[in-house]
Protein backbone atom coordinates (compact mmCIF):
# COMPACT_ATOMS: atom_id res chain seq x y z
CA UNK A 1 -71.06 4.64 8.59
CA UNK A 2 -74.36 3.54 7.57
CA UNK A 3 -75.68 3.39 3.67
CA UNK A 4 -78.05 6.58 5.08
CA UNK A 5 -74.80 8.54 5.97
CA UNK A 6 -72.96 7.79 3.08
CA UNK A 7 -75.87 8.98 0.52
CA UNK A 8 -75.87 11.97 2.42
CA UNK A 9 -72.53 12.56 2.46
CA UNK A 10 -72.43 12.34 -1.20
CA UNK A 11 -75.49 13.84 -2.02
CA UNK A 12 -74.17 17.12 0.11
CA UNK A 13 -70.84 17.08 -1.48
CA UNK A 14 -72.42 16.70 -5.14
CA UNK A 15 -74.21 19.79 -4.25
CA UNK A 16 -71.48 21.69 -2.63
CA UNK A 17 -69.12 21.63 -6.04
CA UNK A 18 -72.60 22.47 -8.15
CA UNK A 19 -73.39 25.23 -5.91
CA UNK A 20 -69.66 26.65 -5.76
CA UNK A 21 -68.85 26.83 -9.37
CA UNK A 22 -70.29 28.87 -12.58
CA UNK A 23 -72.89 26.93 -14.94
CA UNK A 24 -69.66 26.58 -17.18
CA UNK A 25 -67.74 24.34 -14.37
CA UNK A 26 -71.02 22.75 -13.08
CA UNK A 27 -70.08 19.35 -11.85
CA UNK A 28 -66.08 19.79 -11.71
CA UNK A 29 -64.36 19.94 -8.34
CA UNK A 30 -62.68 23.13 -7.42
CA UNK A 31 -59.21 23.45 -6.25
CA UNK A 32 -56.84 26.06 -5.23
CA UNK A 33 -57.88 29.96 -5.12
CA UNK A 34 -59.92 31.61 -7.23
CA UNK A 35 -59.78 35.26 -8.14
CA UNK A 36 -62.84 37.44 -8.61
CA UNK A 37 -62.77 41.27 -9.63
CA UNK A 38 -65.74 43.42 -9.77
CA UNK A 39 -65.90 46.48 -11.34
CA UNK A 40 -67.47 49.60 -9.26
CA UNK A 41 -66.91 52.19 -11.69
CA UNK A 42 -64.65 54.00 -14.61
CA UNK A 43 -61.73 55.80 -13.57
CA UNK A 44 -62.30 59.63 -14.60
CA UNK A 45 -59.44 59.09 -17.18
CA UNK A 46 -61.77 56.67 -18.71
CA UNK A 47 -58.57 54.05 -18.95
CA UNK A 48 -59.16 52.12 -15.84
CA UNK A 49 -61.96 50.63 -13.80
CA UNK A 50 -61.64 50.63 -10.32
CA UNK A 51 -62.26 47.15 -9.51
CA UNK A 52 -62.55 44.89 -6.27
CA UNK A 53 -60.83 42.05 -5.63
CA UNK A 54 -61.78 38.92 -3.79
CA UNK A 55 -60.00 35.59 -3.25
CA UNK A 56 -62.02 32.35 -2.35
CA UNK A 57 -59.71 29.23 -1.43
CA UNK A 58 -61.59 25.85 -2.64
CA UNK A 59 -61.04 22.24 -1.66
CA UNK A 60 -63.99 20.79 -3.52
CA UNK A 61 -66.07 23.55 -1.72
CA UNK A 62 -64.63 27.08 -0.11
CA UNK A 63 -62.71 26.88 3.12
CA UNK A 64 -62.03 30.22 3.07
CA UNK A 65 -62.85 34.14 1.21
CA UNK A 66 -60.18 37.03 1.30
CA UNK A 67 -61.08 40.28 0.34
CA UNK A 68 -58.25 41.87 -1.66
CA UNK A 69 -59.18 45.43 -1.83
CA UNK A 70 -58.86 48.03 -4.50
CA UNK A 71 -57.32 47.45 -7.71
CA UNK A 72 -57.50 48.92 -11.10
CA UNK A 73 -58.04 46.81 -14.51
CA UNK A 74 -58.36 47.67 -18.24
CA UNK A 75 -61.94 47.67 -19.60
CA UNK A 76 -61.21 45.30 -22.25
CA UNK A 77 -58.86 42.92 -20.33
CA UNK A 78 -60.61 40.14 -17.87
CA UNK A 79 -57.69 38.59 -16.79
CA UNK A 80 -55.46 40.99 -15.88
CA UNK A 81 -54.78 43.71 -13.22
CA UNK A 82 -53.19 46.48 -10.89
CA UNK A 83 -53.30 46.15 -7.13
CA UNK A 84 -53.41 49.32 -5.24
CA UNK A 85 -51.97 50.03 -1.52
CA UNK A 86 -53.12 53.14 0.58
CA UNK A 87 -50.14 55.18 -0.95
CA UNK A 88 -50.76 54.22 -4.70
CA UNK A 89 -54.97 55.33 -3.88
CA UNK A 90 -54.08 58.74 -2.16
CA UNK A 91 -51.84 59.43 -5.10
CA UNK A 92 -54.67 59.11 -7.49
CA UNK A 93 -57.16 60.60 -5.99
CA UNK A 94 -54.74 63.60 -5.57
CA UNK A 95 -53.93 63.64 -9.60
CA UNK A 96 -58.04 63.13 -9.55
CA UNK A 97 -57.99 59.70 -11.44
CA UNK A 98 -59.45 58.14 -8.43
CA UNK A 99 -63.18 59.29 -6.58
CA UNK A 100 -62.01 61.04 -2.95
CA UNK A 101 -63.75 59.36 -0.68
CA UNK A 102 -63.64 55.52 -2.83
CA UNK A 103 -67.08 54.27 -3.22
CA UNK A 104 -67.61 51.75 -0.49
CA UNK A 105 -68.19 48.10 -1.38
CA UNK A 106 -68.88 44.60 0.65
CA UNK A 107 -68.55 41.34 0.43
CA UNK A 108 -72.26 39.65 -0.62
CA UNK A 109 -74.05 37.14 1.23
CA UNK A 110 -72.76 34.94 -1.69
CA UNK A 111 -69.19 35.31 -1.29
CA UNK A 112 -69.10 34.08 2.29
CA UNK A 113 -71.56 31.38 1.58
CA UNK A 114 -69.69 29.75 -1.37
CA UNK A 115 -66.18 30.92 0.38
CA UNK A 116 -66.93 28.66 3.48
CA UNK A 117 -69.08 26.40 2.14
CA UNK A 118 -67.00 23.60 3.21
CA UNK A 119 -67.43 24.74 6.91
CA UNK A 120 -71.18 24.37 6.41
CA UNK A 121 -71.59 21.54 4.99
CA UNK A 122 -69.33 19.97 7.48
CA UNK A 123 -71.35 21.58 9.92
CA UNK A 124 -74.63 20.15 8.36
CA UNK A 125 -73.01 16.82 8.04
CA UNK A 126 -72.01 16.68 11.88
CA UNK A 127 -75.56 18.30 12.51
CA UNK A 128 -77.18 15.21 10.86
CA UNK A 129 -74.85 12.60 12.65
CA UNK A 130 -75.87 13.84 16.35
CA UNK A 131 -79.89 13.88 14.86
CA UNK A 132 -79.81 10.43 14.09
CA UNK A 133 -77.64 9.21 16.83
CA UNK A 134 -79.99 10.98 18.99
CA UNK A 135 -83.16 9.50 16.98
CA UNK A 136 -81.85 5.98 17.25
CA UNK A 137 -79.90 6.20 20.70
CA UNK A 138 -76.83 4.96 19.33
CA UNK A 139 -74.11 6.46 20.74
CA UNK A 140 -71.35 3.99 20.78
């Protein structure tokens, strides 16, 4: 590997753990999955938010997201909170804690580009090998 390579290697991988962390955990590698919930709105008891959750797996960068679904979480507590299956929403919504239809939600173009960010930048890494192979016609 060339000196050209390696900068770029390490450049890209610098930027990759910047990129897919908060301003808090700028510069630290990421390991292991991290959990995200987003509120979408108050339950009608007032109690509860109904939340979303989303897992992204990180090695350095992402390798992979996971949306998680529904779940429901105290207003005043960040760390904790209630998964919900199919039966567990269609009970709610019949007591009417719970909106019938659920307000729809996505993952953002954010989520899948930090979530597989490894994928990319192994992509762009590859990309740049066969470029300068190409440029230099050394292939071997």
């Amino acid at each position: 590997m060339g000196r050209q390579q390696g900068f770029l290697i390490a450049t890209v991988v610098l930027l990759a753990s910047i990129l897919a962390t908060s301003e808090a955990e700028a510069g630290k590698f990421k390991f292991g999955t991290d959990e995200t919930i987003r509120t979408i709105q108050p339950t009608n008891s007032k109690e509860f938010n109904l939340c979303h959750k989303v897992s992204t797996y990180f090695f350095v960068a992402g390798c992979y997201v996971k949306d998680d679904g529904y779940v429901l979480r105290k207003p005043d507590d960040k760390k904790s909170y209630i998964p919900l299956n199919e039966i567990q929403i269609q009970q709610l919504q019949r007591e009417g804690e719970l909106p019938d239809p659920l307000p729809k939600y996505s993952l953002s173009f954010f989520d899948y580009l930090f979530g597989y960010s490894n994928w990319i930048i192994l992509a762009g890494v590859i990309g740049y090998s066969i470029v300068q192979r190409v440029r230099t016609g050394s292939w071997g």
